[in-house]
PDB file of N, CA and C in Angstrom:
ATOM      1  N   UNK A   1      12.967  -9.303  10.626  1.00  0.00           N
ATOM      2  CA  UNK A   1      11.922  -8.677   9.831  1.00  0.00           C
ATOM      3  C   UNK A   1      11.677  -7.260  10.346  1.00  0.00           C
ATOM      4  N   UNK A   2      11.105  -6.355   9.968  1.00  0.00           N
ATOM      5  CA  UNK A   2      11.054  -4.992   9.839  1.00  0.00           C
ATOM      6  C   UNK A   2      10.238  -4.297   9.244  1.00  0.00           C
ATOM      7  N   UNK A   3       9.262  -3.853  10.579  1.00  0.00           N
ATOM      8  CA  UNK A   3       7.639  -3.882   9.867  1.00  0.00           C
ATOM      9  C   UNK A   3       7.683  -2.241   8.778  1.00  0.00           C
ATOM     10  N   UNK A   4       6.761  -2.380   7.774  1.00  0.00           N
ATOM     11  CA  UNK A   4       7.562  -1.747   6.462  1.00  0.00           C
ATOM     12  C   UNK A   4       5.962  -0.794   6.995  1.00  0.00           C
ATOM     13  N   UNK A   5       4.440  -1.141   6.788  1.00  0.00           N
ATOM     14  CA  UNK A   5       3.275  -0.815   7.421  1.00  0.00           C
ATOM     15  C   UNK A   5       2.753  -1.387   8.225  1.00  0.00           C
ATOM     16  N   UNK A   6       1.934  -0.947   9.115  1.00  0.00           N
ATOM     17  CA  UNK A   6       1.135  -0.951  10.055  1.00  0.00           C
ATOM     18  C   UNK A   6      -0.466  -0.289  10.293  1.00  0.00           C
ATOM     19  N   UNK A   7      -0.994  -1.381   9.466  1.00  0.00           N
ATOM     20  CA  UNK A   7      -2.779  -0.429   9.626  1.00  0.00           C
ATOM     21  C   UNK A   7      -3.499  -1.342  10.897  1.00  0.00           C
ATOM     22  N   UNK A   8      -4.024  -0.174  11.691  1.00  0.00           N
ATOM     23  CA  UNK A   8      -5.263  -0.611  12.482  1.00  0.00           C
ATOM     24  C   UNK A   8      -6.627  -0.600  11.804  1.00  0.00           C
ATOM     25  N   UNK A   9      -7.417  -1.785  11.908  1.00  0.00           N
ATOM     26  CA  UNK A   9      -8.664  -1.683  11.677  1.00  0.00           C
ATOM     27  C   UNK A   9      -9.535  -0.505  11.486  1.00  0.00           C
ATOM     28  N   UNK A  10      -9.200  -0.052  12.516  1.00  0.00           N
ATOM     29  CA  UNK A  10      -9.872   1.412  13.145  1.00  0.00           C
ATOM     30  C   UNK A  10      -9.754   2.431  12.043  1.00  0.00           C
ATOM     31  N   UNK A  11      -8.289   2.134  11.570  1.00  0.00           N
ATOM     32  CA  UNK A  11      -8.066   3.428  10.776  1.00  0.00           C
ATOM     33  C   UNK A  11      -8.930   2.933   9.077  1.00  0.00           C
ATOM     34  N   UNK A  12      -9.142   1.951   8.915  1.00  0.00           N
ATOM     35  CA  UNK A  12      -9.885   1.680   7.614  1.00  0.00           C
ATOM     36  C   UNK A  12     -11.037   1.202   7.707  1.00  0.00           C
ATOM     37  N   UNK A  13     -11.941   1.022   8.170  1.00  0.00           N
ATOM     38  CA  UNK A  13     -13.060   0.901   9.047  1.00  0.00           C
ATOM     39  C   UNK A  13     -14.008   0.490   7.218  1.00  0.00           C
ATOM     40  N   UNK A  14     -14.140  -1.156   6.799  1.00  0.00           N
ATOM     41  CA  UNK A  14     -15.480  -1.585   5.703  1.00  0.00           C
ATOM     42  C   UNK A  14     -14.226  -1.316   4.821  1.00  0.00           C
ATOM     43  N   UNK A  15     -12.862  -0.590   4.428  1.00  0.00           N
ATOM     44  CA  UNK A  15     -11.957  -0.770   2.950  1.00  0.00           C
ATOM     45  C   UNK A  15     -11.421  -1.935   3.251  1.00  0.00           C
ATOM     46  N   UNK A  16     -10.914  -2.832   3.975  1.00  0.00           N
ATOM     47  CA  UNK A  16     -10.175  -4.581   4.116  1.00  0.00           C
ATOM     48  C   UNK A  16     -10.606  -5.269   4.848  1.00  0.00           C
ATOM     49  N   UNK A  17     -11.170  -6.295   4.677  1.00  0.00           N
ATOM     50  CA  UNK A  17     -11.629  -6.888   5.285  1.00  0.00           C
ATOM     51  C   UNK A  17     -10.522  -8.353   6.115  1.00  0.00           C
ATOM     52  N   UNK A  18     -10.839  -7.552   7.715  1.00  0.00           N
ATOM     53  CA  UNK A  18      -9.647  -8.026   8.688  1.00  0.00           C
ATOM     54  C   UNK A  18     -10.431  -9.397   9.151  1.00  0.00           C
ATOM     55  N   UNK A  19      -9.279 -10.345   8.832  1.00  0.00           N
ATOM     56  CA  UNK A  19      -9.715 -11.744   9.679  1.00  0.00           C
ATOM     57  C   UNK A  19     -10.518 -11.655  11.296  1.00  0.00           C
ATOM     58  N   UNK A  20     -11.584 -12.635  11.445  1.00  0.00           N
ATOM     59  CA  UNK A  20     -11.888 -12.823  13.080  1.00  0.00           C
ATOM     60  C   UNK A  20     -11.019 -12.343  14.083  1.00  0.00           C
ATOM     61  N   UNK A  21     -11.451 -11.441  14.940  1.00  0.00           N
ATOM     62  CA  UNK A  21     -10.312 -11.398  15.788  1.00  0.00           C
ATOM     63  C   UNK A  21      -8.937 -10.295  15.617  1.00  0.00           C
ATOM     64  N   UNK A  22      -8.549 -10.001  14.510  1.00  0.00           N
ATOM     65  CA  UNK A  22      -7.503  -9.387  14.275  1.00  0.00           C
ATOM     66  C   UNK A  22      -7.758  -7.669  14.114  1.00  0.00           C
ATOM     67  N   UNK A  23      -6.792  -7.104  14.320  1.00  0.00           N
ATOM     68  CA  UNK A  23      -7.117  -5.727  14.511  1.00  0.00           C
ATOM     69  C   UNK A  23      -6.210  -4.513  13.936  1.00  0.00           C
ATOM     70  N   UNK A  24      -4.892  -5.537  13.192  1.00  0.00           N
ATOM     71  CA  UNK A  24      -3.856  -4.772  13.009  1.00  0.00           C
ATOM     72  C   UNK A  24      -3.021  -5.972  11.746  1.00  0.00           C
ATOM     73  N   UNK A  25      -2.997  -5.045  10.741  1.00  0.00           N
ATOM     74  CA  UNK A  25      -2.646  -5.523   9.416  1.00  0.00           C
ATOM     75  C   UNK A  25      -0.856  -5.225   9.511  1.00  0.00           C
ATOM     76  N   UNK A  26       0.094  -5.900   9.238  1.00  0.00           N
ATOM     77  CA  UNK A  26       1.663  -5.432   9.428  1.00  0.00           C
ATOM     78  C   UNK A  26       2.279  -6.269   8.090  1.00  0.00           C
ATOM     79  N   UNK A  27       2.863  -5.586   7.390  1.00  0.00           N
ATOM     80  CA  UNK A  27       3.763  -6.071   5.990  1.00  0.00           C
ATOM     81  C   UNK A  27       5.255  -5.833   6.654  1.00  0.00           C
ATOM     82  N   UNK A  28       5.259  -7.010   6.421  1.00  0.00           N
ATOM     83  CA  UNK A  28       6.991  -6.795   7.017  1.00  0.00           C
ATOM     84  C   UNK A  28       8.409  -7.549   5.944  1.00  0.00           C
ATOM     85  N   UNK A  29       9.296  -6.941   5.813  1.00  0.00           N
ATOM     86  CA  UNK A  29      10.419  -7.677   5.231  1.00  0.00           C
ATOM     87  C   UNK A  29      11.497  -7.501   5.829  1.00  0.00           C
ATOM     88  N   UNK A  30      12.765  -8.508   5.244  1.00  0.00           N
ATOM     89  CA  UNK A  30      13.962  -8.494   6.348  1.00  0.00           C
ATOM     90  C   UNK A  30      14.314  -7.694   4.884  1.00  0.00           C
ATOM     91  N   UNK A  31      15.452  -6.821   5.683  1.00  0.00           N
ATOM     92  CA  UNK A  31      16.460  -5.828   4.894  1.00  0.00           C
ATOM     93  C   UNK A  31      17.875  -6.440   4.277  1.00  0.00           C
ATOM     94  N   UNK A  32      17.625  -7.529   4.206  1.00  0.00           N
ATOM     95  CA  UNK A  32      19.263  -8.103   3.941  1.00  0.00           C
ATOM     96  C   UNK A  32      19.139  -8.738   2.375  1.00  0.00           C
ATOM     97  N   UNK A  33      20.073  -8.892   1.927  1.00  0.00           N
ATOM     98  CA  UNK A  33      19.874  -9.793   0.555  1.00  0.00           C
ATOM     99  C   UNK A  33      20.110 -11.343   0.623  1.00  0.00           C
ATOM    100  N   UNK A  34      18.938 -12.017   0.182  1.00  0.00           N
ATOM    101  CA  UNK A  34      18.839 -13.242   0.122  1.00  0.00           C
ATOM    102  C   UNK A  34      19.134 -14.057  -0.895  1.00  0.00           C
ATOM    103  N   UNK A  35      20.210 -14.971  -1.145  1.00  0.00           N
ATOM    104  CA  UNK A  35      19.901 -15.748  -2.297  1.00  0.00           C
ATOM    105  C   UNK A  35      19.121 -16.537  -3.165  1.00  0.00           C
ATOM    106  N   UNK A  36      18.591 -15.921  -3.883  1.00  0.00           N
ATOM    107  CA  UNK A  36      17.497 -16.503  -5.406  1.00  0.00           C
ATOM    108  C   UNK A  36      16.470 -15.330  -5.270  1.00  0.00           C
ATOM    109  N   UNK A  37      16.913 -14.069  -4.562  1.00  0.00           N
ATOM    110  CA  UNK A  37      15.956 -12.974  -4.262  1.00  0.00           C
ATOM    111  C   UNK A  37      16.879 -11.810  -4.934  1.00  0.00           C
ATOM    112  N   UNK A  38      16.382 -11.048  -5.937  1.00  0.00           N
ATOM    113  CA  UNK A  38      16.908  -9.782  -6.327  1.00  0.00           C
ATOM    114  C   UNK A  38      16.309  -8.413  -5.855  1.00  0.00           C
ATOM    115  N   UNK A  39      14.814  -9.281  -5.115  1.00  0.00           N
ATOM    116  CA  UNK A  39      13.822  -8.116  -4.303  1.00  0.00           C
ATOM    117  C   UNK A  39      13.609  -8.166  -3.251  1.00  0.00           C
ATOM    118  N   UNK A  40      12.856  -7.092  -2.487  1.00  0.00           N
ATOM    119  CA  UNK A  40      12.357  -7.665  -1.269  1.00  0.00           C
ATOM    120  C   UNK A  40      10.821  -8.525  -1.571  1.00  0.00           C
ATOM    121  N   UNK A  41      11.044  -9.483  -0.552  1.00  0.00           N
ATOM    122  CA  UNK A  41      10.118 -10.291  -0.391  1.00  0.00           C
ATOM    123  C   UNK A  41       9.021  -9.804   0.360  1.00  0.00           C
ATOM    124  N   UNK A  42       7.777  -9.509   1.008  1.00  0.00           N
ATOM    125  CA  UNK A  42       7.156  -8.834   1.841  1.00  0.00           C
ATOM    126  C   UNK A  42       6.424 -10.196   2.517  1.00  0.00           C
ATOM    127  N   UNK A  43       5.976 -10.157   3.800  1.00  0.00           N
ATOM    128  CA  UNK A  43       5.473 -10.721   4.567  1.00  0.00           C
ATOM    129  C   UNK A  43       4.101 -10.191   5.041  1.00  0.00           C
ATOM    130  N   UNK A  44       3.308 -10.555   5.245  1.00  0.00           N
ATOM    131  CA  UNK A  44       1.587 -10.347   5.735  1.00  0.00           C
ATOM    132  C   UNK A  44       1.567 -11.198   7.127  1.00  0.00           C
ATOM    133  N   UNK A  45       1.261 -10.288   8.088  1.00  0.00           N
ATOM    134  CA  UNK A  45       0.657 -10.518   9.043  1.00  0.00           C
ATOM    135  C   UNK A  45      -0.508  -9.777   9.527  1.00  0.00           C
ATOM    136  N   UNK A  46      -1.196 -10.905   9.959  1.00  0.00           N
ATOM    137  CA  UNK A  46      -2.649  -9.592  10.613  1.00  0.00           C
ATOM    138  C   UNK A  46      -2.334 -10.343  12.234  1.00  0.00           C
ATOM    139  N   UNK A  47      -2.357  -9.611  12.685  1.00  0.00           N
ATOM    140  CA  UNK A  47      -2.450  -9.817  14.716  1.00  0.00           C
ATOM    141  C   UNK A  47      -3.670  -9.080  15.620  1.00  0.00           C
ATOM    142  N   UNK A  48      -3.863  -9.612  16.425  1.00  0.00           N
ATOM    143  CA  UNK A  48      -4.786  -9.136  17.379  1.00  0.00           C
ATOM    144  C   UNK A  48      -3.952  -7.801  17.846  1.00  0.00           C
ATOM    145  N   UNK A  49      -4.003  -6.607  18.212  1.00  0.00           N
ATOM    146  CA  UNK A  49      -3.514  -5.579  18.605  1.00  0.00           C
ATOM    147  C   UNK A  49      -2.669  -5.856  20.028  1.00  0.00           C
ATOM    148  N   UNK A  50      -3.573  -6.150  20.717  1.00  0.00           N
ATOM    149  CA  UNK A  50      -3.187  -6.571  22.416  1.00  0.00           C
ATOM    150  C   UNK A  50      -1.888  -7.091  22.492  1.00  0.00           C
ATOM    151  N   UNK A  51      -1.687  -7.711  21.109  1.00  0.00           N
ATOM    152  CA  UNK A  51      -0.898  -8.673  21.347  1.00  0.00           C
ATOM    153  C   UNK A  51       0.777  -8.381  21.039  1.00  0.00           C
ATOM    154  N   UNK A  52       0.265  -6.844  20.305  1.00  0.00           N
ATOM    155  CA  UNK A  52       2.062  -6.293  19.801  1.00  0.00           C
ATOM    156  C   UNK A  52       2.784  -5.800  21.250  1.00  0.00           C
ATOM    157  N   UNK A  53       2.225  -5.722  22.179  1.00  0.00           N
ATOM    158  CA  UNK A  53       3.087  -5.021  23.417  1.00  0.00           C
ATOM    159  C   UNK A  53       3.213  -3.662  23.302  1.00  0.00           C
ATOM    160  N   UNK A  54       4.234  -3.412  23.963  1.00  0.00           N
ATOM    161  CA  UNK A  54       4.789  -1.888  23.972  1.00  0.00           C
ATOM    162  C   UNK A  54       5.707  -1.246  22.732  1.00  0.00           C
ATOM    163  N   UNK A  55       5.074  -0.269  22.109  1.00  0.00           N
ATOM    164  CA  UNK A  55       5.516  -0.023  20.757  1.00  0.00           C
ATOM    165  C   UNK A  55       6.735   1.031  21.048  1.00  0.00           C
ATOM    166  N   UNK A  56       8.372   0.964  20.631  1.00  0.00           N
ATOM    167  CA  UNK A  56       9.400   1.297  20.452  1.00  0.00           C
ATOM    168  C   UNK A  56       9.391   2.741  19.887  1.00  0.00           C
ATOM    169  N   UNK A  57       9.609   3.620  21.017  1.00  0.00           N
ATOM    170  CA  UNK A  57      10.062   5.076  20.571  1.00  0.00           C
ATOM    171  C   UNK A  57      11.033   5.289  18.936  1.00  0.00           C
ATOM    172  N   UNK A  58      11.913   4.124  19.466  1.00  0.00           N
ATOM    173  CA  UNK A  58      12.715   4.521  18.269  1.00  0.00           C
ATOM    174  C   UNK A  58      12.686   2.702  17.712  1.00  0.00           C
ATOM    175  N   UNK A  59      12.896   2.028  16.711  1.00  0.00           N
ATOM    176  CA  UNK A  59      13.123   0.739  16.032  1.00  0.00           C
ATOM    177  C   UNK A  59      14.251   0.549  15.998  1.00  0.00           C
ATOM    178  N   UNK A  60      14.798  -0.535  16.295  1.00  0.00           N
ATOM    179  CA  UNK A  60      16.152  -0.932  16.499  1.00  0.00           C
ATOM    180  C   UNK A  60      16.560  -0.994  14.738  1.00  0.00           C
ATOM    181  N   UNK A  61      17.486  -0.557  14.551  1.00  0.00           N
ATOM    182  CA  UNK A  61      18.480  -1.022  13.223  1.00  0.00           C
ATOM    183  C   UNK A  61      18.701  -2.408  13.103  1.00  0.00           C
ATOM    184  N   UNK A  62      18.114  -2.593  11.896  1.00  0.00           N
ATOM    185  CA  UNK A  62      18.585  -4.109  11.250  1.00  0.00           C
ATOM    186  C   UNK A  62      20.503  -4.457  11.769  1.00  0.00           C
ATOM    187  N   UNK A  63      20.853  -5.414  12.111  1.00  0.00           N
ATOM    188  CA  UNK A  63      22.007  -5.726  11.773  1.00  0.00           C
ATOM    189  C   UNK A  63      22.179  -6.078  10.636  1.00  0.00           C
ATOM    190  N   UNK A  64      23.217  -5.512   9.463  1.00  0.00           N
ATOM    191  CA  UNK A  64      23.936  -5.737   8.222  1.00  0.00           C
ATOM    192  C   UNK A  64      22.950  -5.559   7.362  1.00  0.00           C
ATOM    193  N   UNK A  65      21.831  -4.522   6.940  1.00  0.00           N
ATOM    194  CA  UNK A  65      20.876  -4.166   6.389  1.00  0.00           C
ATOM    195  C   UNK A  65      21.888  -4.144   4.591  1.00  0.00           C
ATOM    196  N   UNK A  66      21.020  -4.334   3.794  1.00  0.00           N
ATOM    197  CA  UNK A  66      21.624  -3.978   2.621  1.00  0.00           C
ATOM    198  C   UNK A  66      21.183  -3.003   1.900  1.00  0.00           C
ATOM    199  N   UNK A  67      21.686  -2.467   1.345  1.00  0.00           N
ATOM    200  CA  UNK A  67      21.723  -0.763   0.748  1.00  0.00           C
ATOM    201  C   UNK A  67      20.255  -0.713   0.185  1.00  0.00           C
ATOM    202  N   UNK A  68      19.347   0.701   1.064  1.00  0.00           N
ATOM    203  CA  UNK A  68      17.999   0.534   0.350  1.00  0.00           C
ATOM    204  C   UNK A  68      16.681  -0.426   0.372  1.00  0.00           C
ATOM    205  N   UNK A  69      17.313  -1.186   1.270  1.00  0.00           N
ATOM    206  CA  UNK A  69      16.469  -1.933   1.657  1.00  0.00           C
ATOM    207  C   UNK A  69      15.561  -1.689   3.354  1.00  0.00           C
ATOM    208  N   UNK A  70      16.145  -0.834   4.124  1.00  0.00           N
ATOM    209  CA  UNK A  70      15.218  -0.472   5.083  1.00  0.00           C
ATOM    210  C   UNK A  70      14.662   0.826   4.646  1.00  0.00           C
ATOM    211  N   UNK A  71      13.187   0.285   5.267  1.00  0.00           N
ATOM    212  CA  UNK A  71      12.529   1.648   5.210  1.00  0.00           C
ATOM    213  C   UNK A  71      12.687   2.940   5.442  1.00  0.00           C
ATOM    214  N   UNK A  72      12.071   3.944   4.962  1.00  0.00           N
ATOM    215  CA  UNK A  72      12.528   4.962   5.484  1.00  0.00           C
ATOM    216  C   UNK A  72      11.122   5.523   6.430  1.00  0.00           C
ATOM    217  N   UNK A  73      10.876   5.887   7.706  1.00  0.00           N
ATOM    218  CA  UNK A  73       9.836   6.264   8.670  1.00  0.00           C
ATOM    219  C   UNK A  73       8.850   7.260   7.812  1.00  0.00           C
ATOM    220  N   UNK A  74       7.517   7.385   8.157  1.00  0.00           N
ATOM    221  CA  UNK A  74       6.506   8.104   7.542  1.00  0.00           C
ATOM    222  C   UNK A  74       5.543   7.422   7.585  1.00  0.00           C
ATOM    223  N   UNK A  75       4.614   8.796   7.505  1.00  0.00           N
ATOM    224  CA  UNK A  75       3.263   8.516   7.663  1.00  0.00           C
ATOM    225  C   UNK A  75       2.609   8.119   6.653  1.00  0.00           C
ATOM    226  N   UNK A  76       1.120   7.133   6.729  1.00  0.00           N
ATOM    227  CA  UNK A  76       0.420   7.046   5.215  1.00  0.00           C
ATOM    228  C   UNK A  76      -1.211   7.204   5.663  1.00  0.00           C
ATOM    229  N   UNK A  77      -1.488   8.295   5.331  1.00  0.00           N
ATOM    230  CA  UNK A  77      -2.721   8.805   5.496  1.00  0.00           C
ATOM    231  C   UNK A  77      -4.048   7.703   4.419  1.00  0.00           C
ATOM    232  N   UNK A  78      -4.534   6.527   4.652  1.00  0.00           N
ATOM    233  CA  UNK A  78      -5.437   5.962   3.790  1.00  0.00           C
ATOM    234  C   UNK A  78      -6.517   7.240   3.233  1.00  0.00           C
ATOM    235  N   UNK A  79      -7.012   6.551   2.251  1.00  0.00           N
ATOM    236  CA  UNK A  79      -8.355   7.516   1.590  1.00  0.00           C
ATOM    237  C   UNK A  79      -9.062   6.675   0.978  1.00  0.00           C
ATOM    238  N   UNK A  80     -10.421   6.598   0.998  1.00  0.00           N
ATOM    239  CA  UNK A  80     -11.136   5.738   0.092  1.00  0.00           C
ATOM    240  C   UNK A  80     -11.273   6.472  -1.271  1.00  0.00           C
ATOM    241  N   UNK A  81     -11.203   5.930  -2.232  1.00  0.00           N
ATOM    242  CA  UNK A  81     -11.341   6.182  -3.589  1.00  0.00           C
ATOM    243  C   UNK A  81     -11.943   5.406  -4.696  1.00  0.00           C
ATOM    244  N   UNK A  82     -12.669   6.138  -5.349  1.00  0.00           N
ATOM    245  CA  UNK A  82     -13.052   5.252  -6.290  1.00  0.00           C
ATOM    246  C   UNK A  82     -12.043   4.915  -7.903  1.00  0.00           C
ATOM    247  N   UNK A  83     -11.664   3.651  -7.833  1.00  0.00           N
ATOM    248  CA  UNK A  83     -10.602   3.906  -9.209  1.00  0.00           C
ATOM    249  C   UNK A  83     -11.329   4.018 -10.563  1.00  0.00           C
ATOM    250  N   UNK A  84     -11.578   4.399 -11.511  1.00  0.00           N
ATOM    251  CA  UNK A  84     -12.028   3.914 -12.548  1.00  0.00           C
ATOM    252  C   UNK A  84     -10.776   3.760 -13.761  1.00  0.00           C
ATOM    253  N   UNK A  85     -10.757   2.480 -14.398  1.00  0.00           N
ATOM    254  CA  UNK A  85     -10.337   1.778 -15.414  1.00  0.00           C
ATOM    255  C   UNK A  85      -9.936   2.910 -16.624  1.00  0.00           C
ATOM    256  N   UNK A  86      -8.795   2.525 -17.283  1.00  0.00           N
ATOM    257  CA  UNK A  86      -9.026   3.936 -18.136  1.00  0.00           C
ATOM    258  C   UNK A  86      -7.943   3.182 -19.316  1.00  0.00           C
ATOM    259  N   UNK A  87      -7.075   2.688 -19.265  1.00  0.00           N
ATOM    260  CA  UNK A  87      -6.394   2.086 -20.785  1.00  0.00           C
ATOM    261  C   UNK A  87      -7.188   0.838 -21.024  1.00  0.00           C
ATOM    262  N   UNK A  88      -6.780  -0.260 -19.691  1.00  0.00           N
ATOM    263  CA  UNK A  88      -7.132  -1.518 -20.053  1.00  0.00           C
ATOM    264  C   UNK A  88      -8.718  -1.621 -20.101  1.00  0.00           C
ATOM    265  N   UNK A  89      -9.326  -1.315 -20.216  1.00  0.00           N
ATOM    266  CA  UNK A  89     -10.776  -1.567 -20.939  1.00  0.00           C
ATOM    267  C   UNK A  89     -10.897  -2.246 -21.826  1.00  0.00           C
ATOM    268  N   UNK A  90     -12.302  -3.100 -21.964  1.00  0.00           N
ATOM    269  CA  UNK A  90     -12.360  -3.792 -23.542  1.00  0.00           C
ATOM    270  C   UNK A  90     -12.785  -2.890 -24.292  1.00  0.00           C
ATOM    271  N   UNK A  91     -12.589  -3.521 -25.233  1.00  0.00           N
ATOM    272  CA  UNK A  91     -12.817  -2.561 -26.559  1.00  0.00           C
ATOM    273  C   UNK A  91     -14.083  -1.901 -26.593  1.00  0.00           C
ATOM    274  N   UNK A  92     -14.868  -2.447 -26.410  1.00  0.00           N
ATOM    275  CA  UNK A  92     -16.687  -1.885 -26.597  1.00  0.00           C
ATOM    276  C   UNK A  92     -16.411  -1.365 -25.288  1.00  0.00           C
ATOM    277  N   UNK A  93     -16.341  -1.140 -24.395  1.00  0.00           N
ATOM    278  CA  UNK A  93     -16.615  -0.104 -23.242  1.00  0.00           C
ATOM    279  C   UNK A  93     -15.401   1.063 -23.853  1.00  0.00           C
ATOM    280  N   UNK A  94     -14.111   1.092 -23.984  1.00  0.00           N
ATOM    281  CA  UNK A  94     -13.416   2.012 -24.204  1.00  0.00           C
ATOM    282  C   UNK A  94     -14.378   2.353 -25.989  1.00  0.00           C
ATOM    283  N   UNK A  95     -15.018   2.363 -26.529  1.00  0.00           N
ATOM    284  CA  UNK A  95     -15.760   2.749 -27.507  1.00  0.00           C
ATOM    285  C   UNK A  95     -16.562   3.815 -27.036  1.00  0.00           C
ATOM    286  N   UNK A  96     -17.534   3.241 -25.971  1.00  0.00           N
ATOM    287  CA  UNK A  96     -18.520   3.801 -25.571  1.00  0.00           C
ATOM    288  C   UNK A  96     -18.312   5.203 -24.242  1.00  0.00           C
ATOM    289  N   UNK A  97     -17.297   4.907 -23.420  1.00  0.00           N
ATOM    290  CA  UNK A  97     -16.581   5.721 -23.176  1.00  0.00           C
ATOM    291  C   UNK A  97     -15.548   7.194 -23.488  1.00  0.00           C
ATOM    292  N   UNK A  98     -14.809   6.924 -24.708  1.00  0.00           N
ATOM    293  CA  UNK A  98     -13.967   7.233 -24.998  1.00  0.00           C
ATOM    294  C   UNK A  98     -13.948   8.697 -25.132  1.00  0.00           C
ATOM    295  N   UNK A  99     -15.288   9.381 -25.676  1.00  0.00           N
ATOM    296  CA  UNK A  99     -15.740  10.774 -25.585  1.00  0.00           C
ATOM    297  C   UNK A  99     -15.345  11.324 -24.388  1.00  0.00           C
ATOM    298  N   UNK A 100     -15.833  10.448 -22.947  1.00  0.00           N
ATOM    299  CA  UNK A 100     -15.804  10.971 -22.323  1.00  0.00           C
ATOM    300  C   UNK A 100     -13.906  11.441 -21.364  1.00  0.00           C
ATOM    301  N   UNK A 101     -13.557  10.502 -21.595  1.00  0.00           N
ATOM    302  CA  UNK A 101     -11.905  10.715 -21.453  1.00  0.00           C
ATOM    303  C   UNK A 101     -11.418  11.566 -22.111  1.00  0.00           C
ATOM    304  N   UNK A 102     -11.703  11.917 -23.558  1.00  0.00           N
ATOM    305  CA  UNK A 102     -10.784  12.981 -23.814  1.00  0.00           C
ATOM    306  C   UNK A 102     -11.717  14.405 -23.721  1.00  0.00           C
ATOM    307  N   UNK A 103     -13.194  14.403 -23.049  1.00  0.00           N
ATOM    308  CA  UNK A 103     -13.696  15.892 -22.659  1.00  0.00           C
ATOM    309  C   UNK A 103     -12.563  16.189 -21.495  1.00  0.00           C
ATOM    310  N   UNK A 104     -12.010  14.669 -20.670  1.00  0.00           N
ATOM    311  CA  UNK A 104     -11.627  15.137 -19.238  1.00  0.00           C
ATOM    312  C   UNK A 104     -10.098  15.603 -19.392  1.00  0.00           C
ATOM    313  N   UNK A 105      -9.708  15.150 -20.544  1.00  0.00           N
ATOM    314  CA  UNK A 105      -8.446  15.212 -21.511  1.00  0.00           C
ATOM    315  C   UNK A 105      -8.450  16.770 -21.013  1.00  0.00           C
ATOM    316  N   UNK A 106      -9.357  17.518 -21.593  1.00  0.00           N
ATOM    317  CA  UNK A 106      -9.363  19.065 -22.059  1.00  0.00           C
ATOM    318  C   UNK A 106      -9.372  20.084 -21.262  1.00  0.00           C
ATOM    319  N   UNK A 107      -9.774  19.410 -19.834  1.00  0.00           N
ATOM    320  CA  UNK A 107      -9.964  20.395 -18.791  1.00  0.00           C
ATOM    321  C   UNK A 107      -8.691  21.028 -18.412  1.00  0.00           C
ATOM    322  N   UNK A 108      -8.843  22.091 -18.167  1.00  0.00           N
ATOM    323  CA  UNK A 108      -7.116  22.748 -17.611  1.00  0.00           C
ATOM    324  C   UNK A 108      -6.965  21.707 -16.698  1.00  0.00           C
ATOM    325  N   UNK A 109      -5.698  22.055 -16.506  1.00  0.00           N
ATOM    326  CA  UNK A 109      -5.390  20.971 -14.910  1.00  0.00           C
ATOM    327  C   UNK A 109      -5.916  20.181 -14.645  1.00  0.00           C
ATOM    328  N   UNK A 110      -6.024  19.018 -15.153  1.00  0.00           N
ATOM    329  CA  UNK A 110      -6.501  17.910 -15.269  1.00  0.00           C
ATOM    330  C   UNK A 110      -6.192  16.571 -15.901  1.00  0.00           C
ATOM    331  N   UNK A 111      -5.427  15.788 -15.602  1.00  0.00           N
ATOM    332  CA  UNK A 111      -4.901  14.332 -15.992  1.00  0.00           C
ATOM    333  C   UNK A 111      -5.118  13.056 -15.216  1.00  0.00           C
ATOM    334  N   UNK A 112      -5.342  12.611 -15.730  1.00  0.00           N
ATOM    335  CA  UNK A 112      -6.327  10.989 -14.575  1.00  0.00           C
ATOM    336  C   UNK A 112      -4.958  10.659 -13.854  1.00  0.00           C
ATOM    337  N   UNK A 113      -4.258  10.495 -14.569  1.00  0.00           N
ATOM    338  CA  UNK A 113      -3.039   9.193 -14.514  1.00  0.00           C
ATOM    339  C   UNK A 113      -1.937  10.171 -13.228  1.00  0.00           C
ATOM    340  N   UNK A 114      -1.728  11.442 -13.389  1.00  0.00           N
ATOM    341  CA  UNK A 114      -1.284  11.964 -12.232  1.00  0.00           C
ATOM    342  C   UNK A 114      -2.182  12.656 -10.956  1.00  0.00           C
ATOM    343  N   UNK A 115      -3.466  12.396 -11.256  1.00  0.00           N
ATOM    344  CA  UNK A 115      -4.669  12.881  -9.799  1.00  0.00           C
ATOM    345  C   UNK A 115      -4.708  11.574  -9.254  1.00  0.00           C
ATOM    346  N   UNK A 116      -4.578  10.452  -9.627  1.00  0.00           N
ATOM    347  CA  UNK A 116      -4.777   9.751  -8.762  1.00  0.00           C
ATOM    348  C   UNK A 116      -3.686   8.436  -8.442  1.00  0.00           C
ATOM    349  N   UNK A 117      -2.450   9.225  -9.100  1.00  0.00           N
ATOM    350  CA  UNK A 117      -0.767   8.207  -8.258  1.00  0.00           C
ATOM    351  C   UNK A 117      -0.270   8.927  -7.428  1.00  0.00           C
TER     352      UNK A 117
END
């Protein structure tokens, strides 16, 4: 397996709420292709911190990784955000709304759907 992220508590402090005890959120998948799998599968672990040891200058290479399937290294800066809903709405709220999406429509430089992917 081949941890893909790695959040500390610390760094999201009230956005996930971390099991008793745990301090460090890790999604991990193996890089190889599995049969009845056309994807990667991802794995969830939360661990007590103490408990990862000494963290690896460099990560060892998968043996026989399959194409695209290991990660590539980088950083991910979290942000809290507020999302708001904008196609799938029911009908009577996208009614009552709807003015207001296309004032935001109009603004120069301005599109929901690419400010906040």
């Amino acid at each position: 397996m081949v941890p893909v992220v790695q959040i500390y508590r610390t760094s999201i402090p009230g956005v996930v709420p971390f099991p008793e005890g745990c301090h460090l959120l890790q999604v991990l998948w193996c890089p190889r292709k599995h049969s009845g799998h056309r994807w990667v599968v991802p794995h969830v672990q939360w661990r007590e911190a103490g408990s990862v040891g000494k963290v690896l200058e460099t990560p060892p290479s998968p043996a026989e990784p399959w194409e695209n399937y290991v990660p590539r290294p980088c950083v991910v800066h979290p942000e809290l955000v507020t999302e708001y809903p904008y196609w799938d709405l029911h009908d009577d709220m996208w009614d009552e709304l709807e003015f207001r999406f296309l004032d935001l429509d109009q603004e120069p430089d301005w599109d929901y759907q690419r400010a906040f992917t």
